[in-house]
C-alpha atoms as a PDB file:
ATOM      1  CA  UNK A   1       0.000   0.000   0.000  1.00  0.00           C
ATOM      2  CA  UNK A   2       0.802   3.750  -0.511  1.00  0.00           C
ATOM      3  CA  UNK A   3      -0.201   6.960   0.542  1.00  0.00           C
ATOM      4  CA  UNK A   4       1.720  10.811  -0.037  1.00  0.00           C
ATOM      5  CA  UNK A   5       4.204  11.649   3.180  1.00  0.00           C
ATOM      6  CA  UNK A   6       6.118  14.545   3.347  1.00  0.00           C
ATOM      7  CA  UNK A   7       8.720  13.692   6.113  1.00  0.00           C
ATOM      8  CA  UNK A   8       9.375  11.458   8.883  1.00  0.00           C
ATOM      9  CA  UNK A   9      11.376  12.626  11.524  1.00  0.00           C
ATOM     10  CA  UNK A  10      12.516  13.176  15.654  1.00  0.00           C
ATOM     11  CA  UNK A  11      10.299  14.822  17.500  1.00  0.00           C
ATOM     12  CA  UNK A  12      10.663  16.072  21.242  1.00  0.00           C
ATOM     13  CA  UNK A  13       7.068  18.494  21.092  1.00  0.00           C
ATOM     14  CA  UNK A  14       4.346  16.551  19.552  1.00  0.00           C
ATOM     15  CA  UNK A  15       3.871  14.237  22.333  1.00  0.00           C
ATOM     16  CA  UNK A  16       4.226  16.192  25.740  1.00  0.00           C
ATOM     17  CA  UNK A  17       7.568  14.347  27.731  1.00  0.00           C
ATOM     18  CA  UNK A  18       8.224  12.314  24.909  1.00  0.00           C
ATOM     19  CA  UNK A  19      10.783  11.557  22.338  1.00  0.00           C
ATOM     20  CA  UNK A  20       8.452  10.599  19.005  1.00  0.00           C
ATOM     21  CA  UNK A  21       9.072   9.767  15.303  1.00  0.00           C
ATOM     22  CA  UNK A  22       6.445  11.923  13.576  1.00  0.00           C
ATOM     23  CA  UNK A  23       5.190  11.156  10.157  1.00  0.00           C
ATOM     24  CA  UNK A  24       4.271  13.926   8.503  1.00  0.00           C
ATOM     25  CA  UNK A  25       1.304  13.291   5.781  1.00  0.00           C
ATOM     26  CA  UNK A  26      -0.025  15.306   3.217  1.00  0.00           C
ATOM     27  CA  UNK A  27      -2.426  15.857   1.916  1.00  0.00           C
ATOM     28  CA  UNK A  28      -5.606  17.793   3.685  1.00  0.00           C
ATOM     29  CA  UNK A  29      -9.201  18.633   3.321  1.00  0.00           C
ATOM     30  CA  UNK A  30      -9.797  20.600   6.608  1.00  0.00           C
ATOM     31  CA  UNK A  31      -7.923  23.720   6.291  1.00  0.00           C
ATOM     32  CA  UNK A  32      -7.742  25.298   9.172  1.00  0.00           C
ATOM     33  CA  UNK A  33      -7.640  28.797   9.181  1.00  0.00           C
ATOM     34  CA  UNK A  34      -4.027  29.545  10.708  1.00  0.00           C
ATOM     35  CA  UNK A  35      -2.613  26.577  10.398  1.00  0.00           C
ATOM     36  CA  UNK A  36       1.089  26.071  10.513  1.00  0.00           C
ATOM     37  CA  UNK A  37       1.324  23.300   8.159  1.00  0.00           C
ATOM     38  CA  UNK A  38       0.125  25.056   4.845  1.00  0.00           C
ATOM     39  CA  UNK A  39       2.422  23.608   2.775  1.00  0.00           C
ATOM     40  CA  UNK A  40       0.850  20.303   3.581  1.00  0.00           C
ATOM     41  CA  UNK A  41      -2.458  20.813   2.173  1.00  0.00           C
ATOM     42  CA  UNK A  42      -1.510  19.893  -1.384  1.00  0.00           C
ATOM     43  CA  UNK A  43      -1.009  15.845  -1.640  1.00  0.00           C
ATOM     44  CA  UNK A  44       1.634  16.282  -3.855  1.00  0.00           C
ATOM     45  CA  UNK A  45       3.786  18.118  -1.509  1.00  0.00           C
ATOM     46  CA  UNK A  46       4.488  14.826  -0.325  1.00  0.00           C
ATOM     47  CA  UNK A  47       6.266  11.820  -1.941  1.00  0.00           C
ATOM     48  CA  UNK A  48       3.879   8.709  -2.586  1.00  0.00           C
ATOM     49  CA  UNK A  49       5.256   6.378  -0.049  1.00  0.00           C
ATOM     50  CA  UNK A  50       4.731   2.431   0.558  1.00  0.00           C
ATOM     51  CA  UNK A  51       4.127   1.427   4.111  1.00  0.00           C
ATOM     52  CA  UNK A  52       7.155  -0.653   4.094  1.00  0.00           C
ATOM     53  CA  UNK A  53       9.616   2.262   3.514  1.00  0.00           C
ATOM     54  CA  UNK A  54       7.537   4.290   6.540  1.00  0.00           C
ATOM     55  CA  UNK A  55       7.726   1.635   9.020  1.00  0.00           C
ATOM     56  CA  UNK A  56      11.696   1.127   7.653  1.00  0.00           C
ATOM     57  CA  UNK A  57      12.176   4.618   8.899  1.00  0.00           C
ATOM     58  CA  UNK A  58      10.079   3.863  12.533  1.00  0.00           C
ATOM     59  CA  UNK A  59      12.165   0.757  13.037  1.00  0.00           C
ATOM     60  CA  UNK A  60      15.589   2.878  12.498  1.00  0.00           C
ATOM     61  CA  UNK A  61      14.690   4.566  15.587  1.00  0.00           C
ATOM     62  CA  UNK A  62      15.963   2.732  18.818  1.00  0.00           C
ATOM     63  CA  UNK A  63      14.801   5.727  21.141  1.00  0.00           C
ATOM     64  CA  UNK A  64      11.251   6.862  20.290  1.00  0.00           C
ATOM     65  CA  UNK A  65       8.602   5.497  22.528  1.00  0.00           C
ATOM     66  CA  UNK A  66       6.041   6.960  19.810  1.00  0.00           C
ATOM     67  CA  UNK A  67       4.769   7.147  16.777  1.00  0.00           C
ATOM     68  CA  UNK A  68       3.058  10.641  15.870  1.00  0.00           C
ATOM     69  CA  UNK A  69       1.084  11.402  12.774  1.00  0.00           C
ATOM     70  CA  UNK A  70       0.325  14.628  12.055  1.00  0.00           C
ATOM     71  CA  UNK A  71       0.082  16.917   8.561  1.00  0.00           C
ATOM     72  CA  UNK A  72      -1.899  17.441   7.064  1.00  0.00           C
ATOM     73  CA  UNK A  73      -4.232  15.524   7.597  1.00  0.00           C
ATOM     74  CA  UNK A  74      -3.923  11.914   8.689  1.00  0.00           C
ATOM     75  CA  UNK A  75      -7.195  10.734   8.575  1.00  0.00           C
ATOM     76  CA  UNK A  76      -7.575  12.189   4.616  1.00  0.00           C
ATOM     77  CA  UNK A  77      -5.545   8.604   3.561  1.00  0.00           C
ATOM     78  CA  UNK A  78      -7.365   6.170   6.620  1.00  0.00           C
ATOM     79  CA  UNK A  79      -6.257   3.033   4.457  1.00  0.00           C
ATOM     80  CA  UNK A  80      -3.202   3.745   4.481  1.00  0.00           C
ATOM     81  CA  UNK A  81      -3.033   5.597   7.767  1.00  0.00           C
ATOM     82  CA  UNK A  82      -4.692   1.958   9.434  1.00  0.00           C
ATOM     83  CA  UNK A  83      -1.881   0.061   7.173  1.00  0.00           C
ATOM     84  CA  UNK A  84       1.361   1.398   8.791  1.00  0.00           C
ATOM     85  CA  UNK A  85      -0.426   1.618  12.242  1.00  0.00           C
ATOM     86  CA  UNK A  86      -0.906  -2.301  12.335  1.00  0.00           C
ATOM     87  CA  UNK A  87       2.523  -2.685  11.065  1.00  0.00           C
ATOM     88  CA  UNK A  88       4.369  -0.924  13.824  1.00  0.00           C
ATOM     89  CA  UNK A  89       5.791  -3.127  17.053  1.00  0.00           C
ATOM     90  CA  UNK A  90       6.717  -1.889  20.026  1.00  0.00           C
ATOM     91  CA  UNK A  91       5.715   1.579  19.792  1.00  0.00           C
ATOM     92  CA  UNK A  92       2.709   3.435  20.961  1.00  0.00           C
ATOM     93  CA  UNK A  93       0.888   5.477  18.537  1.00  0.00           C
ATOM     94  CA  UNK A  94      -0.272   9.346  18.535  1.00  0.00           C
ATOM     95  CA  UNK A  95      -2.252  11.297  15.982  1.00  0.00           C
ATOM     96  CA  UNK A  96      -3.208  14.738  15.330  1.00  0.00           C
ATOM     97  CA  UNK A  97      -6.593  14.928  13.725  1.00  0.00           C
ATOM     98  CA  UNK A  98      -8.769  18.117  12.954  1.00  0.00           C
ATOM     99  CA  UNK A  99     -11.303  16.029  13.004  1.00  0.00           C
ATOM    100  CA  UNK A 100     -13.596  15.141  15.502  1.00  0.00           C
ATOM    101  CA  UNK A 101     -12.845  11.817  17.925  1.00  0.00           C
ATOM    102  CA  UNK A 102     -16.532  10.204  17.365  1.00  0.00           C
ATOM    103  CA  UNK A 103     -16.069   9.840  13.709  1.00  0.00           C
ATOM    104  CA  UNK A 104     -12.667   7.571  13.853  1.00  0.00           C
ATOM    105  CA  UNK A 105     -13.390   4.319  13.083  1.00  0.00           C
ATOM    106  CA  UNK A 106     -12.451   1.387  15.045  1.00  0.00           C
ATOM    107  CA  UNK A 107     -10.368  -0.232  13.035  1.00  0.00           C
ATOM    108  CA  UNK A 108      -8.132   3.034  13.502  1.00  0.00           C
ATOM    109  CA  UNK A 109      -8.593   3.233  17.076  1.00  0.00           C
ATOM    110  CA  UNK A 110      -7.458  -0.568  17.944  1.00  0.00           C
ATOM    111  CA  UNK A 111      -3.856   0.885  16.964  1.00  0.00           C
ATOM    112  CA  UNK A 112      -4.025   4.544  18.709  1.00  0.00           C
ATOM    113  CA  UNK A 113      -2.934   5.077  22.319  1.00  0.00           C
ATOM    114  CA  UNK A 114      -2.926   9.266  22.265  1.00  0.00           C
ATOM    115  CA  UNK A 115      -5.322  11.452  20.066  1.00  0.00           C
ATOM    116  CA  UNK A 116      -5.314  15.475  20.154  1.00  0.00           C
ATOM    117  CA  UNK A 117      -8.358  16.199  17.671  1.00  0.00           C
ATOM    118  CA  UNK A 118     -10.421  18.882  16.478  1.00  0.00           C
ATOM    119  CA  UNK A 119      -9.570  21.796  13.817  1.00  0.00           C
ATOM    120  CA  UNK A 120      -7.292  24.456  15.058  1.00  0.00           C
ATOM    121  CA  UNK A 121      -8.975  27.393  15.731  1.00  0.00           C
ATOM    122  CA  UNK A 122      -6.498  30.547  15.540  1.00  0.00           C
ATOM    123  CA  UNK A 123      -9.193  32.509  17.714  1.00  0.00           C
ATOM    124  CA  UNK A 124      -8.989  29.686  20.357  1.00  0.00           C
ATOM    125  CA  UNK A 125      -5.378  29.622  20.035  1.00  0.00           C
ATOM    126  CA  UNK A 126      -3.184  29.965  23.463  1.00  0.00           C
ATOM    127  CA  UNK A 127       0.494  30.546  23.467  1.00  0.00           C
ATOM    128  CA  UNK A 128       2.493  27.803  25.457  1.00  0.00           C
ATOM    129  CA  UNK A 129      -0.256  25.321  25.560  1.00  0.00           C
ATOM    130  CA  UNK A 130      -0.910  22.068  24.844  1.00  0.00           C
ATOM    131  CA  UNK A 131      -2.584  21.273  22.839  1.00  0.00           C
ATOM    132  CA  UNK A 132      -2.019  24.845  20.786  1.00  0.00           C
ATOM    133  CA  UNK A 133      -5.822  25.855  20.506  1.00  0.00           C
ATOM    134  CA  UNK A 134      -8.596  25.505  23.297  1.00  0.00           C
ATOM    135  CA  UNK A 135     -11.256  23.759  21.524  1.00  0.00           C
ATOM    136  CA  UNK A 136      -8.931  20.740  20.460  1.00  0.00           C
ATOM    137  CA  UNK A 137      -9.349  17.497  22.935  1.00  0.00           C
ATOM    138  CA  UNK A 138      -6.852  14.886  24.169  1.00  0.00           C
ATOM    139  CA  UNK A 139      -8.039  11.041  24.052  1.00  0.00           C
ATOM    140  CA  UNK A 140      -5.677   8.715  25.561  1.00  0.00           C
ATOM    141  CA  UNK A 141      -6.002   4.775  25.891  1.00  0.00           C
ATOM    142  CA  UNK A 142      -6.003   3.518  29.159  1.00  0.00           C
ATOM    143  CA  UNK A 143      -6.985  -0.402  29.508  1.00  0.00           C
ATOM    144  CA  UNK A 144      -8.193  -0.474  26.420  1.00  0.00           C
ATOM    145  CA  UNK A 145     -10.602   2.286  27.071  1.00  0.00           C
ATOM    146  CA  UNK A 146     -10.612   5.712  25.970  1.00  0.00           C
ATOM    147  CA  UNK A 147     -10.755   8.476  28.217  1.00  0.00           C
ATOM    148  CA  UNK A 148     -10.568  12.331  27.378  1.00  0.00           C
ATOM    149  CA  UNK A 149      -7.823  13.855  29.594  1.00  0.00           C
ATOM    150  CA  UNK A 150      -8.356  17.730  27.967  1.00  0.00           C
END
């Protein structure tokens, strides 16, 4: 399978405490007014990309305790989003979504242990927080449940 990622790389902000590969997709339909990923929006500001090469790239990385994907928008290539996720071993998984929690489908959730979702809203943003705008929530897996933390 393939889908259009921009870059995969280290990340010490995406998950809070946390070193993190993030995977960077393009591609999005949402576009949030503000956002700081513009460049992202087109699909083909990304390289088409088979899962194997992505999860070549998490495996290189001894240190990260996560996964993060973020864009773009994720959830804009779900097959292929759901792909790498049920390739990946011994990591737990993150994703930034601007869209709502409610409307992921399980077999997306199964893989997820952190979710920040909801568009960003510039007029909701707040400087130094986490996550960046107000209205955005924070799902996190805990015994196989999810519970909103934010």
């Amino acid at each position: 399978m393939q889908g259009y990622i921009s870059r995969v790389c280290t990340s010490f902000i995406d998950v809070p405490d946390k070193i993190a590969i993030a995977v960077y997709f393009s591609g999005c339909s949402i576009h949030c007014k503000g956002c700081q990923n513009k460049e992202l929006w087109d699909k083909k500001s990304g390289k088409l990309t088979k899962t194997s090469k992505v999860i070549e790239q998490i495996d290189k990385h001894p240190l990260a305790e996560y996964v993060v994907f973020i864009g773009g928008e994720p959830t804009d290539q779900m097959d292929f989003l759901v792909n790498i996720c049920q390739n990946i071993k011994n990591k737990k998984i993150a994703m930034y979504s601007g869209r709502e929690f409610e409307i992921f489908p399980e077999k997306l959730l199964e893989s997820m242990d952190l979710i920040i979702c909801g568009p960003y809203r510039q007029d909701l943003h707040v400087n130094n927080r986490w996550p960046a705008s107000t209205n955005q929530r924070v799902f996190r897996k805990e015994s196989e449940k999810w519970k909103q933390i934010k």
